[in-house]
N, C-alpha and C. Protein backbone atom coordinates (compact mmCIF):
# COMPACT_ATOMS: atom_id res chain seq x y z
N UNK A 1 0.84 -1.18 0.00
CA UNK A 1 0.00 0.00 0.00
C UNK A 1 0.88 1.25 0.00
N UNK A 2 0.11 2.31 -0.62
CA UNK A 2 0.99 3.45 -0.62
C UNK A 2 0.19 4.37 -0.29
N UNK A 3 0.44 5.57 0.72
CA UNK A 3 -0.36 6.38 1.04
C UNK A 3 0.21 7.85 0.80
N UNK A 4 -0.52 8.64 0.65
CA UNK A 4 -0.58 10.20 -0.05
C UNK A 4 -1.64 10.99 1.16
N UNK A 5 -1.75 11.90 0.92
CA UNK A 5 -2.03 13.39 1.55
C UNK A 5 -1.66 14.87 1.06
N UNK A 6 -2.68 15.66 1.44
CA UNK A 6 -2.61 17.12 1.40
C UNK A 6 -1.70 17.62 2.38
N UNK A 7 -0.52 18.11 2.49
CA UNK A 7 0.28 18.82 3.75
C UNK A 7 -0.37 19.49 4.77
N UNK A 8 -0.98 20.45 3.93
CA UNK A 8 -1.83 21.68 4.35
C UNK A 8 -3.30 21.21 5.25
N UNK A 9 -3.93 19.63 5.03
CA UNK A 9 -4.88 19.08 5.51
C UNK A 9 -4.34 18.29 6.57
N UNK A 10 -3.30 17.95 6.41
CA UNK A 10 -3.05 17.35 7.60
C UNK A 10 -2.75 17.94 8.77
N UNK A 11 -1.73 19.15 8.88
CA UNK A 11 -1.72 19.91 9.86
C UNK A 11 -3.13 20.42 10.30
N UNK A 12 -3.79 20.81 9.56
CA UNK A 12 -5.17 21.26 10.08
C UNK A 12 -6.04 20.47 10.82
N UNK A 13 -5.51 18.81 10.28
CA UNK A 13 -6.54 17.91 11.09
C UNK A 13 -5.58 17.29 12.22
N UNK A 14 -4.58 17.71 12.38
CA UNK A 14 -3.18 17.90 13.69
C UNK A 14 -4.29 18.59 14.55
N UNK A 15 -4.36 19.89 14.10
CA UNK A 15 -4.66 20.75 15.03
C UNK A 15 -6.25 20.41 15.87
N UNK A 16 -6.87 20.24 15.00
CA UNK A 16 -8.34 19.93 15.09
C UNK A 16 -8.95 18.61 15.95
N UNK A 17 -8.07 17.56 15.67
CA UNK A 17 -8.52 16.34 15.96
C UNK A 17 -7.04 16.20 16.94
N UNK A 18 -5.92 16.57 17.05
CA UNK A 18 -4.96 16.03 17.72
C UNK A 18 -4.82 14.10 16.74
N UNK A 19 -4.83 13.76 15.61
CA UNK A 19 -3.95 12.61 15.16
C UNK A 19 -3.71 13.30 13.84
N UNK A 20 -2.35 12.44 13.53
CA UNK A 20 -1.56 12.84 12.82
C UNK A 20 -1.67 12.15 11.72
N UNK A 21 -1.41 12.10 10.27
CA UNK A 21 -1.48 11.13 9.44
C UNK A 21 -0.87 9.87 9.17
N UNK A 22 0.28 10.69 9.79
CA UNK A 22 1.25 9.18 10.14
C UNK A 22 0.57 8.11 10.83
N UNK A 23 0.06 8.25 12.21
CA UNK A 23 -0.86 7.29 12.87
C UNK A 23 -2.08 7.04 12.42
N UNK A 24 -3.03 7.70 11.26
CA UNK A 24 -3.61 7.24 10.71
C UNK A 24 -3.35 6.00 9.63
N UNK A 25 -2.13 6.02 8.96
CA UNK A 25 -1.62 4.92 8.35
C UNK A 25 -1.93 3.92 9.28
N UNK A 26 -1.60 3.88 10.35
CA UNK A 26 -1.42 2.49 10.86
C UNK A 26 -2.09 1.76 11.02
N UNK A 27 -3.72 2.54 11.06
CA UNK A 27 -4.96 2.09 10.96
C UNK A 27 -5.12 1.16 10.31
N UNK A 28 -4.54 0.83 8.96
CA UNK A 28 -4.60 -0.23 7.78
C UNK A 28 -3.98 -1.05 8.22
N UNK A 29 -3.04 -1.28 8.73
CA UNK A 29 -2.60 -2.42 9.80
C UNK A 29 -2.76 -3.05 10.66
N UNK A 30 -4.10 -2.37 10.96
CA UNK A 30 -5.29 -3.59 12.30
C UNK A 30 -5.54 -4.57 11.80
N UNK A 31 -5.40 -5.71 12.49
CA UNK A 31 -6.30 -6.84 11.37
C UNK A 31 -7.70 -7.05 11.54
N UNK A 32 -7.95 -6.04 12.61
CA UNK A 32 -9.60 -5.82 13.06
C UNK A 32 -10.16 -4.71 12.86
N UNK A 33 -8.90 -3.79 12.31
CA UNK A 33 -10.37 -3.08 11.82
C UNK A 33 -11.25 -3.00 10.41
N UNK A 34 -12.02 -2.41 10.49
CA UNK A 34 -13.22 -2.33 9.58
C UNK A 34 -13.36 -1.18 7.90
N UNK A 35 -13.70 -1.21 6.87
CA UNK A 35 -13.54 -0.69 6.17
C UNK A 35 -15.20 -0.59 5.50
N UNK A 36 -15.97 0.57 5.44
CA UNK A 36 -17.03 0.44 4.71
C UNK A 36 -17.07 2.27 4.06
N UNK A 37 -18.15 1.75 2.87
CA UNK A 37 -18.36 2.86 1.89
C UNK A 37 -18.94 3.63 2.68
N UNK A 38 -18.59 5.43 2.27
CA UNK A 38 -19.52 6.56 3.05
C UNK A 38 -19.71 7.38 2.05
N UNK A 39 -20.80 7.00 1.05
CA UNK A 39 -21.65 7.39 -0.01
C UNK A 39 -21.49 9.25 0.18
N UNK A 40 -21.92 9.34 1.33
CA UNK A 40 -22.50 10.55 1.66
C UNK A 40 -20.84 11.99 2.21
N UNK A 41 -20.33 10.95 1.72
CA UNK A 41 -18.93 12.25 2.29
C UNK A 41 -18.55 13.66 0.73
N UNK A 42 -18.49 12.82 -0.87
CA UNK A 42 -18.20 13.22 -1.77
C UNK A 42 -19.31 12.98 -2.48
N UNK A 43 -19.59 13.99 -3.36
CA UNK A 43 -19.96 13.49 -4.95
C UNK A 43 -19.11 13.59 -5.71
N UNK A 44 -18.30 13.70 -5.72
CA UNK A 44 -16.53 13.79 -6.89
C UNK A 44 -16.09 12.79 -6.73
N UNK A 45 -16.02 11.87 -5.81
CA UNK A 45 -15.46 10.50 -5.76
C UNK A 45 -15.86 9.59 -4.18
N UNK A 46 -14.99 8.25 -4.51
CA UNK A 46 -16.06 7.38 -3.66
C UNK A 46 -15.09 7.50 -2.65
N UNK A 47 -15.50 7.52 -1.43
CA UNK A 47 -14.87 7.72 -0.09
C UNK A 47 -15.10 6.43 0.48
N UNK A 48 -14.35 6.12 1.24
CA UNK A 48 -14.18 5.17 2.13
C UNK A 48 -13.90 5.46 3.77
N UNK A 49 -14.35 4.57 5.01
CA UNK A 49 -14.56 5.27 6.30
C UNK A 49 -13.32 3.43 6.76
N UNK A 50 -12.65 3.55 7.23
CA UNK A 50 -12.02 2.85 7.87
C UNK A 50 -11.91 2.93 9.60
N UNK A 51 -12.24 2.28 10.22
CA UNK A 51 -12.27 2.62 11.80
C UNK A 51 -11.16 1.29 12.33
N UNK A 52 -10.61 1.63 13.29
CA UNK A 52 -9.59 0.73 13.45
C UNK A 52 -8.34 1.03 14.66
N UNK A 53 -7.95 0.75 15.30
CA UNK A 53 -6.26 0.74 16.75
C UNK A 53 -5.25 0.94 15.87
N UNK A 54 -4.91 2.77 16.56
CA UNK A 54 -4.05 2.98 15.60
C UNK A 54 -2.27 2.56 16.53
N UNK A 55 -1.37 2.72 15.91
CA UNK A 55 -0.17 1.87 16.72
C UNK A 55 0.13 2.43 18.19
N UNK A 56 -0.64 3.82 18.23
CA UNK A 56 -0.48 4.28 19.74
C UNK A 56 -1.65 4.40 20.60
N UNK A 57 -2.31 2.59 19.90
CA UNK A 57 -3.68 2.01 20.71
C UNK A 57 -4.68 2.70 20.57
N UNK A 58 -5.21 3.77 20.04
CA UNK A 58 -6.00 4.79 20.10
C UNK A 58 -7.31 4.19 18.66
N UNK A 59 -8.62 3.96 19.18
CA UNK A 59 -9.46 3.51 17.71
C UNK A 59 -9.64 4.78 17.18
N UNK A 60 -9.19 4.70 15.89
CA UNK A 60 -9.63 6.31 14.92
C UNK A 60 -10.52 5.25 13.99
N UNK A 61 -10.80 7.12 13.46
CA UNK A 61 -11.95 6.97 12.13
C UNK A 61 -11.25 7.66 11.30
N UNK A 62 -10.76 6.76 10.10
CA UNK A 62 -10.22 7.33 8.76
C UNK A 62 -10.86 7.63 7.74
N UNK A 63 -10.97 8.91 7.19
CA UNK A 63 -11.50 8.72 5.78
C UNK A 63 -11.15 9.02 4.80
N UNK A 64 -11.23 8.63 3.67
CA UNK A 64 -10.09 7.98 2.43
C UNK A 64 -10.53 7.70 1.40
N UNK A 65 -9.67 7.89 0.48
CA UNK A 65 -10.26 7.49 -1.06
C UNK A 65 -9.31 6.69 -1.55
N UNK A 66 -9.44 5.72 -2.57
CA UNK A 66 -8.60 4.59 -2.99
C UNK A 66 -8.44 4.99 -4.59
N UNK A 67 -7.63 4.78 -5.37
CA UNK A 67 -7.20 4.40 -6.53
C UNK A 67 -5.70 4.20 -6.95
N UNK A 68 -6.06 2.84 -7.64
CA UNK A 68 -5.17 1.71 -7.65
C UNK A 68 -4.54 1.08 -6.42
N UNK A 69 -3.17 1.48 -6.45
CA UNK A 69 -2.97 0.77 -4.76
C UNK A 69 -2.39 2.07 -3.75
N UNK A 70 -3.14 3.61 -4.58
CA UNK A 70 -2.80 4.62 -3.28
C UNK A 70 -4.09 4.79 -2.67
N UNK A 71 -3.41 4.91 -1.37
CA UNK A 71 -4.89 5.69 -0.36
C UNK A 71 -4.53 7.01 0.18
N UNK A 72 -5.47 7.76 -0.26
CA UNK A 72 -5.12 9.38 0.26
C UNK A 72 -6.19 9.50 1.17
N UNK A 73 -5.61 9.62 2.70
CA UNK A 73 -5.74 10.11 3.57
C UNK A 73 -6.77 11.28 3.21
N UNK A 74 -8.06 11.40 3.52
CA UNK A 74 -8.70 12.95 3.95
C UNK A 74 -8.70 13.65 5.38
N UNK A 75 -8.94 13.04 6.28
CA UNK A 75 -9.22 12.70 7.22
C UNK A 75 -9.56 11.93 8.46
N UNK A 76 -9.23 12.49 9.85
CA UNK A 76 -8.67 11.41 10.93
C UNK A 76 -8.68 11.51 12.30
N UNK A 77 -9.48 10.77 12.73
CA UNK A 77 -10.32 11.58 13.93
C UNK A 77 -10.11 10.38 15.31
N UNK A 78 -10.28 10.75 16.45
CA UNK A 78 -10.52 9.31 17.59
C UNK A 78 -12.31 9.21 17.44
N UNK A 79 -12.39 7.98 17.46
CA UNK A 79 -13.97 7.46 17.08
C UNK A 79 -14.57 8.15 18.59
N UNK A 80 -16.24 7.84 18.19
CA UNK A 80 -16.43 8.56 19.20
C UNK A 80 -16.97 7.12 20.11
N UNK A 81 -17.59 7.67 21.64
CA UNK A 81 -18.11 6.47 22.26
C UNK A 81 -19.05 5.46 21.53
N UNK A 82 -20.28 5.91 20.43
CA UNK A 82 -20.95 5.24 19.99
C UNK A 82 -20.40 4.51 18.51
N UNK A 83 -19.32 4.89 18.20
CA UNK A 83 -18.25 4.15 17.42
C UNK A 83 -17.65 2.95 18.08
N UNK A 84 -17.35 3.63 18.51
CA UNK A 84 -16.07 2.37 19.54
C UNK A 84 -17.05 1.29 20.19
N UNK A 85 -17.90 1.30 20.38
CA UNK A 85 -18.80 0.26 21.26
C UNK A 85 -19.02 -0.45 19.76
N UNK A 86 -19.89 0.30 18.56
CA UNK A 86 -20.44 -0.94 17.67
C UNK A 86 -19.34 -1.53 16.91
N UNK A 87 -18.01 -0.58 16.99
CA UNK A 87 -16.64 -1.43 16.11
C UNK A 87 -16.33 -2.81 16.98
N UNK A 88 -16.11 -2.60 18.78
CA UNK A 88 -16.07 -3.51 19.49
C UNK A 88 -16.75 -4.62 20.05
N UNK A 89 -17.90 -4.55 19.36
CA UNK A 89 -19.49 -5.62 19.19
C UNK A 89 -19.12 -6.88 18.25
């Protein structure tokens, strides 16, 4: 896998959310976490919501777009309580 990003979006979602993109990568390296379509994020292209323990234990919510074998990072957040309970169900 190869992953990409906006510079300028990531610091902003540094600031905003406190995770970094780097630890969002790692997300793809859960073997539990979860990957489903979020129709409703773009109409320019298909987004994807990945939720998942990122390497500094923390469950985030990634969201992402795929083509070929890059994933560009949009955004990257800590799930919230009603996340984390139905990811951990």
């Amino acid at each position: 896998m190869h992953f990409e990003w906006d510079r300028s979006k990531a610091e902003t979602n540094r600031r905003k959310h406190k995770v970094t993109f780097d630890e969002a990568v790692s997300v793809f390296y859960d073997a539990s976490s979860a990957t489903f379509p979020d129709p409703d994020s773009s109409r320019t292209e298909e987004r994807l919501v990945t939720i998942g323990q990122s390497s500094r234990g923390r469950l985030l919510v990634v969201v992402h777009a795929e083509q070929d074998e890059i994933i560009r990072i949009i955004s990257a957040r800590l799930a919230t309580a009603h996340e984390r309970k139905r990811h951990e169900s």
